[in-house]
Protein backbone atom coordinates (compact mmCIF):
# COMPACT_ATOMS: atom_id res chain seq x y z
CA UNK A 1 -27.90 27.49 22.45
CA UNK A 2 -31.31 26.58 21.06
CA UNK A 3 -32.10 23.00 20.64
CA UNK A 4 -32.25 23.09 17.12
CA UNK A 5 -28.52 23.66 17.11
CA UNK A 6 -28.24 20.83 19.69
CA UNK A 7 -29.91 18.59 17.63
CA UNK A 8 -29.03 15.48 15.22
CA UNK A 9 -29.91 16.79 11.53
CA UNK A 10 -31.17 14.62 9.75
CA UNK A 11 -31.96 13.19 6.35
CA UNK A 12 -35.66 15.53 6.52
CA UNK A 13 -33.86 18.23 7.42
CA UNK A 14 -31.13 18.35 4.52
CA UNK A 15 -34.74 17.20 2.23
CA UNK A 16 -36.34 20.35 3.35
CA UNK A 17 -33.37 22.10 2.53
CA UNK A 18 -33.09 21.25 -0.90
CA UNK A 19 -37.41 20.98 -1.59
CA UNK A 20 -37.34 17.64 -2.37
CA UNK A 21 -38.39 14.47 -0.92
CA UNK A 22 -36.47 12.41 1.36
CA UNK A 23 -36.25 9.91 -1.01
CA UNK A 24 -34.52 11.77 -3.62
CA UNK A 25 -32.02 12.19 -0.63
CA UNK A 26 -31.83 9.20 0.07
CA UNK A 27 -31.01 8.33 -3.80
CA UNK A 28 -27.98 10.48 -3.99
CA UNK A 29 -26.73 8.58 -0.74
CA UNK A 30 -27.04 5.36 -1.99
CA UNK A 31 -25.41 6.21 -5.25
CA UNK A 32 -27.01 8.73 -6.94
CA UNK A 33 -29.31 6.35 -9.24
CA UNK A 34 -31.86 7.94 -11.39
CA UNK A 35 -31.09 11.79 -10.01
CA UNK A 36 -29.95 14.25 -12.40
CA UNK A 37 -26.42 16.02 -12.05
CA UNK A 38 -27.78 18.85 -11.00
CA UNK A 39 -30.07 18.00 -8.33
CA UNK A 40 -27.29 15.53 -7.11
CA UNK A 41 -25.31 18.81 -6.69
CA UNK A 42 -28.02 20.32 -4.95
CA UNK A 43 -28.11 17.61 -2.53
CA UNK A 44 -24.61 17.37 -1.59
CA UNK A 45 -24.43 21.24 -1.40
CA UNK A 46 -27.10 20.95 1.55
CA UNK A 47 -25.44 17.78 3.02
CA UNK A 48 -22.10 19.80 3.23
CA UNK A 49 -23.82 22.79 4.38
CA UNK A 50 -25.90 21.02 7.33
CA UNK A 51 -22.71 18.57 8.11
CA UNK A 52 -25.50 15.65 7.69
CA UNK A 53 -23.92 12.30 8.49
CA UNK A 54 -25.81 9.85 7.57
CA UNK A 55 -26.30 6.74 9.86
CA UNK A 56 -24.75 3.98 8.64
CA UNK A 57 -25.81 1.33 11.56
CA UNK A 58 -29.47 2.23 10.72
CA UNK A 59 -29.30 2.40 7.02
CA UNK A 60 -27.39 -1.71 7.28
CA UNK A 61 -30.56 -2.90 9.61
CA UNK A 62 -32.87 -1.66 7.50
CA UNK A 63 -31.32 -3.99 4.61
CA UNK A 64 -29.68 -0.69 2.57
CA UNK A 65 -25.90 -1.20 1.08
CA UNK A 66 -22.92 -0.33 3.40
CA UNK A 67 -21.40 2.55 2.35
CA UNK A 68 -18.12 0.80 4.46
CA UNK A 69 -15.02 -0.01 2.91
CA UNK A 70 -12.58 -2.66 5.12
CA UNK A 71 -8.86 -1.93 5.03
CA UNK A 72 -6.33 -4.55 6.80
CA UNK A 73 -2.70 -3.57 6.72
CA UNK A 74 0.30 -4.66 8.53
CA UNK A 75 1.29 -1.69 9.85
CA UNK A 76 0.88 1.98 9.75
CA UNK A 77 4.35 2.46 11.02
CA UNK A 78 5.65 1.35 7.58
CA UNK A 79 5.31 4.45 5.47
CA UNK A 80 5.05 2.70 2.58
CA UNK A 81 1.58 1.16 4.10
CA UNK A 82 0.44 4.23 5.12
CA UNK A 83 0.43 6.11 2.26
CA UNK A 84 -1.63 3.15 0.81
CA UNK A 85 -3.89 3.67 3.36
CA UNK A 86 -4.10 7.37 3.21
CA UNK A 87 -4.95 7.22 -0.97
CA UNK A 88 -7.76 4.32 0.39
CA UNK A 89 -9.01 6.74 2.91
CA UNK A 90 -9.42 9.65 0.17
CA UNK A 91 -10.71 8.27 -2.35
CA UNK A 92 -13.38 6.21 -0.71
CA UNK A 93 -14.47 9.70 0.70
CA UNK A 94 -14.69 11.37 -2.65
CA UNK A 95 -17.01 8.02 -3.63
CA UNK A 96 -18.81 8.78 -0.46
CA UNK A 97 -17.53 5.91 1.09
CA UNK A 98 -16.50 5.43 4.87
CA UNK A 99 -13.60 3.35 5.57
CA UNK A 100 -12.81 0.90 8.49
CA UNK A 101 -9.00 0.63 8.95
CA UNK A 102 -7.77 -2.11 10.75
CA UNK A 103 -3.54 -2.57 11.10
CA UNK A 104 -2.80 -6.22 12.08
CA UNK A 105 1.10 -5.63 13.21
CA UNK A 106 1.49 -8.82 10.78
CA UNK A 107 -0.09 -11.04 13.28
CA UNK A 108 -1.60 -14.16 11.70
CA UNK A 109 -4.31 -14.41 14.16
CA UNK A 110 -4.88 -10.61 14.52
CA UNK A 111 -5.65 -10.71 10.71
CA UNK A 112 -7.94 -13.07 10.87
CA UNK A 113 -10.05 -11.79 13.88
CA UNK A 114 -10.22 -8.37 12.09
CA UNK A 115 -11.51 -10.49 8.88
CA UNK A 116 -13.68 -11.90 11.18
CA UNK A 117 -14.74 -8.27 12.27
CA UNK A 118 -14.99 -6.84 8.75
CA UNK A 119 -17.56 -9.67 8.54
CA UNK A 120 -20.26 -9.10 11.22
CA UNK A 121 -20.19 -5.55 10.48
CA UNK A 122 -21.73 -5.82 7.16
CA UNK A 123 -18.64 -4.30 5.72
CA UNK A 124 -19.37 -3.58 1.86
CA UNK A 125 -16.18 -4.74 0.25
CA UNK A 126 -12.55 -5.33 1.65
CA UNK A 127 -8.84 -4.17 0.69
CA UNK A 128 -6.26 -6.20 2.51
CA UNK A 129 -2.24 -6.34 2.03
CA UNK A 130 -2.29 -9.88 3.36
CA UNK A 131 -0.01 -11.09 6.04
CA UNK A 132 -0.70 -14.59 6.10
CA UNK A 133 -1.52 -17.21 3.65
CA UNK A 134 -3.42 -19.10 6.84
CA UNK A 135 -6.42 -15.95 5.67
CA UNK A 136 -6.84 -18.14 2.49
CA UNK A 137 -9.97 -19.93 3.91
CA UNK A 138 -11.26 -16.56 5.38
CA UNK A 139 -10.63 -14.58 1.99
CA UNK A 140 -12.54 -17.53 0.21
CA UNK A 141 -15.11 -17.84 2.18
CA UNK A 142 -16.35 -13.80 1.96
CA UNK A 143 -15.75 -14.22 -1.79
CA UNK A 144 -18.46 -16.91 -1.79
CA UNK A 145 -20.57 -14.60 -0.14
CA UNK A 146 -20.46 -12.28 -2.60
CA UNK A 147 -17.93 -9.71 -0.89
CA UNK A 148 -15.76 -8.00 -3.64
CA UNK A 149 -12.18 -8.04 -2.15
CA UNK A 150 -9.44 -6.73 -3.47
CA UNK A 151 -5.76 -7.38 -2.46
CA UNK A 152 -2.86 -4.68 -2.19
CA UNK A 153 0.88 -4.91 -3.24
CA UNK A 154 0.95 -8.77 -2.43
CA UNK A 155 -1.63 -11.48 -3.23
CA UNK A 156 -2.46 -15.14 -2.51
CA UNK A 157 -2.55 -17.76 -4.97
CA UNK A 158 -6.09 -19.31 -5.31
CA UNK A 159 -7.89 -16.54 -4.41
CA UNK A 160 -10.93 -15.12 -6.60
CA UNK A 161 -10.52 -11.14 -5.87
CA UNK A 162 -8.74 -8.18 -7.28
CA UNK A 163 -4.83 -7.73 -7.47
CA UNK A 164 -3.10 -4.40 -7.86
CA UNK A 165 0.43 -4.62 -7.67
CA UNK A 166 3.68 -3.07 -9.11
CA UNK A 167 6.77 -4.45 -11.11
CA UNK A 168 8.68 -6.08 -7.77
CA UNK A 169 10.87 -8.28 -10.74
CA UNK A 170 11.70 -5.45 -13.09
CA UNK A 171 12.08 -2.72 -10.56
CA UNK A 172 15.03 -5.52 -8.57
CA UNK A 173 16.40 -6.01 -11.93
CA UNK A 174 17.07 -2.78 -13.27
CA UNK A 175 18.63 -1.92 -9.81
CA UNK A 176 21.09 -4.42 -9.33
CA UNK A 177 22.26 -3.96 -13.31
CA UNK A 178 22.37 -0.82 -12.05
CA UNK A 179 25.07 -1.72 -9.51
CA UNK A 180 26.88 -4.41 -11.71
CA UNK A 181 27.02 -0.91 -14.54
CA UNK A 182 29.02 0.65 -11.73
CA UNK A 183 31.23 -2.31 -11.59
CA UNK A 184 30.18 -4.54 -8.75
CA UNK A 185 30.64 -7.89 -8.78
CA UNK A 186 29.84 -9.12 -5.17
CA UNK A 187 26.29 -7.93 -4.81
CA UNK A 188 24.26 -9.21 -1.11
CA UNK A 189 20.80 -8.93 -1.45
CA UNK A 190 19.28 -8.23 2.57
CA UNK A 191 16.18 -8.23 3.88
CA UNK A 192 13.20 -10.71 5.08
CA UNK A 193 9.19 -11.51 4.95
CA UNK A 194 10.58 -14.22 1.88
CA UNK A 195 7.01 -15.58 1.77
CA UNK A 196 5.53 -13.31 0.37
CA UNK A 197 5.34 -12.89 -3.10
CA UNK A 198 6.18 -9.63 -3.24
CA UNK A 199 9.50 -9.90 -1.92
CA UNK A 200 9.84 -13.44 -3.93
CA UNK A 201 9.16 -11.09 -7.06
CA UNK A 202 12.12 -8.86 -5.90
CA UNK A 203 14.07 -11.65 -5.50
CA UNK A 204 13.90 -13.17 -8.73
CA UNK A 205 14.85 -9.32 -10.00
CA UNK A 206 18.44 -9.61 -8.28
CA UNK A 207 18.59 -13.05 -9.31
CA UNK A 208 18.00 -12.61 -13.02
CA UNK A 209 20.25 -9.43 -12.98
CA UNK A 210 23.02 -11.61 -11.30
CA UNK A 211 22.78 -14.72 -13.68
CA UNK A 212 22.11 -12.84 -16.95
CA UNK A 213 25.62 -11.06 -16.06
CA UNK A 214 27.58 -14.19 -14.96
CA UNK A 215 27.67 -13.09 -11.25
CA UNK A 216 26.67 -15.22 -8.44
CA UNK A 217 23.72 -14.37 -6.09
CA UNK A 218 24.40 -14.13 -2.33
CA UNK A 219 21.38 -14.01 0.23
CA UNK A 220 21.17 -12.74 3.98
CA UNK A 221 17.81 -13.42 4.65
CA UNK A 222 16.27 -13.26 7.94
CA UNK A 223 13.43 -13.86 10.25
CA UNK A 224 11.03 -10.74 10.83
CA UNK A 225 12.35 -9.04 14.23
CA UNK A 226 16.00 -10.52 13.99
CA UNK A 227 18.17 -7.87 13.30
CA UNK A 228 19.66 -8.14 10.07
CA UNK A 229 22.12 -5.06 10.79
CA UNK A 230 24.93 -6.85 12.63
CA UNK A 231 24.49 -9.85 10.35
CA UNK A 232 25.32 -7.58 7.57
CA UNK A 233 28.25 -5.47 9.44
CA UNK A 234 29.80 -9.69 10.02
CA UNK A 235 29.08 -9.85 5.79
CA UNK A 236 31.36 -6.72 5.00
CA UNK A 237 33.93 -7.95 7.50
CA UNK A 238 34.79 -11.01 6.09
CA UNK A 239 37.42 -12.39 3.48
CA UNK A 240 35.62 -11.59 0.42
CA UNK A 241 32.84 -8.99 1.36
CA UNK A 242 30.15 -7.48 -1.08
CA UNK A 243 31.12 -4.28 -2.44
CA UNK A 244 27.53 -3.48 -2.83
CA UNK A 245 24.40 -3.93 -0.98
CA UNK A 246 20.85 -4.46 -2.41
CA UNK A 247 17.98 -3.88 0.34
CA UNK A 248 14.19 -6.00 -0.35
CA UNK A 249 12.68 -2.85 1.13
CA UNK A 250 12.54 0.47 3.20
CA UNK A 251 12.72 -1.14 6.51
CA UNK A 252 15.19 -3.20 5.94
CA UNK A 253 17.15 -0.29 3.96
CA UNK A 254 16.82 1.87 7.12
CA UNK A 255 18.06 -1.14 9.64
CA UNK A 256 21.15 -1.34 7.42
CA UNK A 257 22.48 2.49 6.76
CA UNK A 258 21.87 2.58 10.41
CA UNK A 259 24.14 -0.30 11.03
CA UNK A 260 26.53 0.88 8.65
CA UNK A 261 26.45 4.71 10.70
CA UNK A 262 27.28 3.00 13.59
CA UNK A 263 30.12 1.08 12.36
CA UNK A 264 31.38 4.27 10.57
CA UNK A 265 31.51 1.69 7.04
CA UNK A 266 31.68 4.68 4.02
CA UNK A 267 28.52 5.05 1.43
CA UNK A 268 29.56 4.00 -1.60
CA UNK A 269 33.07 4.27 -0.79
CA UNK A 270 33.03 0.82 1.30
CA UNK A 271 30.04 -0.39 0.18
CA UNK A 272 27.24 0.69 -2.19
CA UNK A 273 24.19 0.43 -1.72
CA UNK A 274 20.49 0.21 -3.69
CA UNK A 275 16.88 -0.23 -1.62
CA UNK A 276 13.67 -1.58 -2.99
CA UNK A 277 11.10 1.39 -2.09
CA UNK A 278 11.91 4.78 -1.70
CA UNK A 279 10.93 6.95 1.78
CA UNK A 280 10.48 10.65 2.50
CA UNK A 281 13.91 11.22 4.03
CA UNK A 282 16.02 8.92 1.43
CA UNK A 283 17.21 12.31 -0.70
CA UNK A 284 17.98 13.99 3.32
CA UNK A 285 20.61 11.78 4.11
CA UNK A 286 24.16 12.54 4.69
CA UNK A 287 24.35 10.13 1.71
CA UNK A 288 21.22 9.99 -0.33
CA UNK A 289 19.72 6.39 -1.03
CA UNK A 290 19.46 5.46 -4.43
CA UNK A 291 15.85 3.54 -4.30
CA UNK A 292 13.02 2.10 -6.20
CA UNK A 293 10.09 4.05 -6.11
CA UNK A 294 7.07 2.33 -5.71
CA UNK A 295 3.70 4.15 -6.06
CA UNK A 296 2.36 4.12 -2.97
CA UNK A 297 -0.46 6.60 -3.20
CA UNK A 298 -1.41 5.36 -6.62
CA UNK A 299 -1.37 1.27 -5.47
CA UNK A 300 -4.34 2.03 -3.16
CA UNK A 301 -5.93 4.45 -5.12
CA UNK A 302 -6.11 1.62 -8.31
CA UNK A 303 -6.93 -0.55 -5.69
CA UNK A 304 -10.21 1.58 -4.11
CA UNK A 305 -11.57 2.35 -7.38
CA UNK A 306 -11.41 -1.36 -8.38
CA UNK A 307 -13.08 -2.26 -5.55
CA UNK A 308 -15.68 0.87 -5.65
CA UNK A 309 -16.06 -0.04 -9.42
CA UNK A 310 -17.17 -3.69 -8.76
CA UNK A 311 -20.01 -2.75 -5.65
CA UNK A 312 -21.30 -0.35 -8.47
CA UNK A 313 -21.59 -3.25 -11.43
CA UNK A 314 -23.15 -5.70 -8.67
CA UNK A 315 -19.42 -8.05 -10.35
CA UNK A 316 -18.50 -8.86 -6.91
CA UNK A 317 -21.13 -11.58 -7.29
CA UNK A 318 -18.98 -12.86 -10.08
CA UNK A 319 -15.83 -13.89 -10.56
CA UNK A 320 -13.28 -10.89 -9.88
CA UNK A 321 -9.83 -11.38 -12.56
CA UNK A 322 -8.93 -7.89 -12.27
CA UNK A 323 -5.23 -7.10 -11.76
CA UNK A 324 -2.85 -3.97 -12.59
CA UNK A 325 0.57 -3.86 -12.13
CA UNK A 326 1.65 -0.87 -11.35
CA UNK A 327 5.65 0.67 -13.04
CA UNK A 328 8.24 1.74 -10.69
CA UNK A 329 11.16 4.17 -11.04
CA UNK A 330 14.78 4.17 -10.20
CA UNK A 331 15.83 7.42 -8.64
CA UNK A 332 19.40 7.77 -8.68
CA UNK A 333 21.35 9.44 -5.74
CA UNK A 334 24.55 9.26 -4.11
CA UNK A 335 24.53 5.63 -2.57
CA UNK A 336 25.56 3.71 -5.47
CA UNK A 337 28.46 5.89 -6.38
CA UNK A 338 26.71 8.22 -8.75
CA UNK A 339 28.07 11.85 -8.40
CA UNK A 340 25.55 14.35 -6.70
CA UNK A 341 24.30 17.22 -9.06
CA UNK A 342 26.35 19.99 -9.83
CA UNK A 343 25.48 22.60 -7.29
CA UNK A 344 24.15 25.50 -9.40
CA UNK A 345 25.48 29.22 -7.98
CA UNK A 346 22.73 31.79 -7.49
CA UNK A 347 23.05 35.02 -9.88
CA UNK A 348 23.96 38.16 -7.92
C-alpha cells in the first residue's frame, strides 16, 4: 500500500480534484454561500468520491460554525424515541450536519451533565425530548447564548426555543369515543410519567371524551419502574371492573397485554383495549392493538429542519416561537372489538 492511500485526504486534495481553490471548498462546507449549483455539485461529487471528512475539532478552534447537531433522548430502547432519533440522524446528514446523540435513561442529573456536555463542545444547536423540568435553568441559559434549541414531543413552559409536537388531546379523545361507540362505559386510563405534558395532554383527551359522554374517569397512574401490570390484573378483578382499557403509551401498552397474557384475561372479550402510540409488532399480535399513531419519523424530521432552518437565518439569536403540532391517526384492529378484515381467497 502506498502512502498516499494511507494518508488523511484532505480539504487540498478534494480542491485539486475539483480545480478550484480551497476556499471554494471550504464554502460549500460551511453552507454553500455564494457557490453556484453546479460547482456545489462538483464539490460534493469529489468529497464523496475521496470519502473527505472534514475535521470538525479544527474547523471549531479556528472560530468556523459547528456543523454538530445535539440530540438528548430518554431512551433508545423506546421505539418511539428511536425513530425520532433515526429521522434526526438523516436529515442532519442530508444538511451536512453531524449529530451528537446522547440517551439520558430519564435521569435528571444525566440530562443535565450531557447539557452540560453539548455545551463545551461547541455544539451548534440542540434537540432534546426533555426529561426533567429541573433542565429549565440549563435550557435558558444556552438560549441566552444564542444556541437555537428546539424541543421534541414534550416541552417546558417558559422556555424560548422551538416546539414540535403532535395532537396528544385529540388523538386520547377520539380513542376513548372510540371505545364508549363500542359501548363501554367503565373505561381505566393506565400508564405513568404524569408530569409531563405530553401525557397531561393525553389525559385531558380521555377526560374530555369521558365527561362530554356522561361517564366517569378512572385513573391507575403510577410511578416510572412500578409495575403497573399487576395493579391493573387487581383493577379487572374487582366488583365493578373496566370493560375497557386505555394505555398513555407503547410501554405501558406492552406492560399490560403482557399482564393480561399471563393471566389468560380475553382481548376484547374481557376487556378491550386502546394504546396511545402505535409499535412495529402491534398488527403481529395474536390480537392486534388498536393504537394511535404518532409520527415518529416525521416529529424529528420537523424538528431538525426547524432547528437547521434557524442556524441558517442567524434567528437563534432571536427569539425562537416556532411550534407545529403534528396529526395523529387511529388505526383500528382487533383489540377494541372491531372485527378483523375479511380474509380475501386467492384465485386459482
Amino acid at each position: 500500500m502506498s502512502m498516499r492511500s494511507r494518508s488523511v485526504v484532505t480539504i487540498a486534495d478534494v480542491a485539486r480534484a475539483c480545480g478550484v481553490g480551497t476556499m471554494t471548498v471550504s464554502r460549500v462546507i460551511n453552507g454553500k454561500k455564494h457557490v453556484s449549483e453546479a460547482m456545489v455539485r462538483r464539490v460534493e461529487e469529489a468529497i464523496a468520491r475521496l470519502n473527505y471528512q472534514p475535521n470538525e475539532a479544527a474547523r471549531t478552534l479556528k472560530g468556523r460554525t459547528s456543523r454538530t447537531l445535539g440530540l438528548i433522548v430518554p431512551s433508545l430502547s423506546d421505539p418511539f424515541f428511536s425513530q425520532c432519533a433515526h429521522a434526526v440522524q438523516q436529515v442532519a446528514a442530508e444538511q451536512g450536519y453531524m449529530t451528537m446523540l446522547f440517551a439520558c435513561e430519564a435521569s435528571h442529573s444525566v440530562e443535565a451533565e450531557e447539557l452540560s456536555q453539548m455545551r463545551s463542545r461547541n455544539i451548534a444547536g440542540i434537540l432534546i425530548v426533555p426529561s426533567s423540568e429541573n433542565s429549565m435553568e440549563q435550557l435558558k441559559e444556552l438560549r441566552r447564548s444564542g444556541m437555537p434549541v428546539v424541543m421534541m414531543d414534550r416541552t417546558i413552559a417558559g422556555i424560548d426555543a422551538g416546539e414540535v409536537m403532535v395532537e396528544n388531546l385529540e388523538g386520547s379523545f377520539r380513542a376513548t369515543n372510540h371505545l364508549i361507540d363500542h359501548g363501554h362505559r367503565r373505561i381505566l386510563c393506565v400508564g405513568y410519567d404524569r408530569e409531563y405534558n405530553s401525557i397531561g395532554q393525553r389525559m385531558d383527551g380521555y377526560r374530555k371524551a369521558m365527561q362530554t359522554a356522561g361517564l366517569q374517569p378512572q385513573y391507575l397512574l403510577v410511578k416510572r419502574g412500578v409495575p403497573v401490570g399487576p395493579r391493573v390484573v387487581a383493577a379487572l378483578r374487582a366488583v365493578k371492573p373496566p370493560t375497557a382499557i386505555f394505555s398513555l403509551n407503547n410501554v405501558t401498552s406492552v406492560a399490560v397485554l403482557s399482564a393480561l397474557k399471563r393471566e389468560k384475561i380475553r382481548i376484547p372479550e374481557q376487556v378491550a383495549m386502546v394504546g396511545f402510540d402505535d409499535f412495529e409488532l402491534a398488527s403481529l399480535l395474536a390480537v392486534p392493538l388498536t393504537a394511535v399513531r404518532q409520527p415518529a419519523a416525521e416529529l424529528g424530521r420537523q424538528a431538525t429542519r426547524m432547528l437547521i432552518d434557524s442556524l441558517r437565518s442567524g434567528s437563534g439569536n432571536q427569539q425562537m416561537s416556532a411550534r407545529i403540532v403534528l396529526p395523529t391517526e387511529l388505526i383500528l384492529r382487533q383489540s377494541c372489538g372491531c372485527e378483523p378484515l375479511a380474509q380475501i381467497t386467492p384465485l386459482d
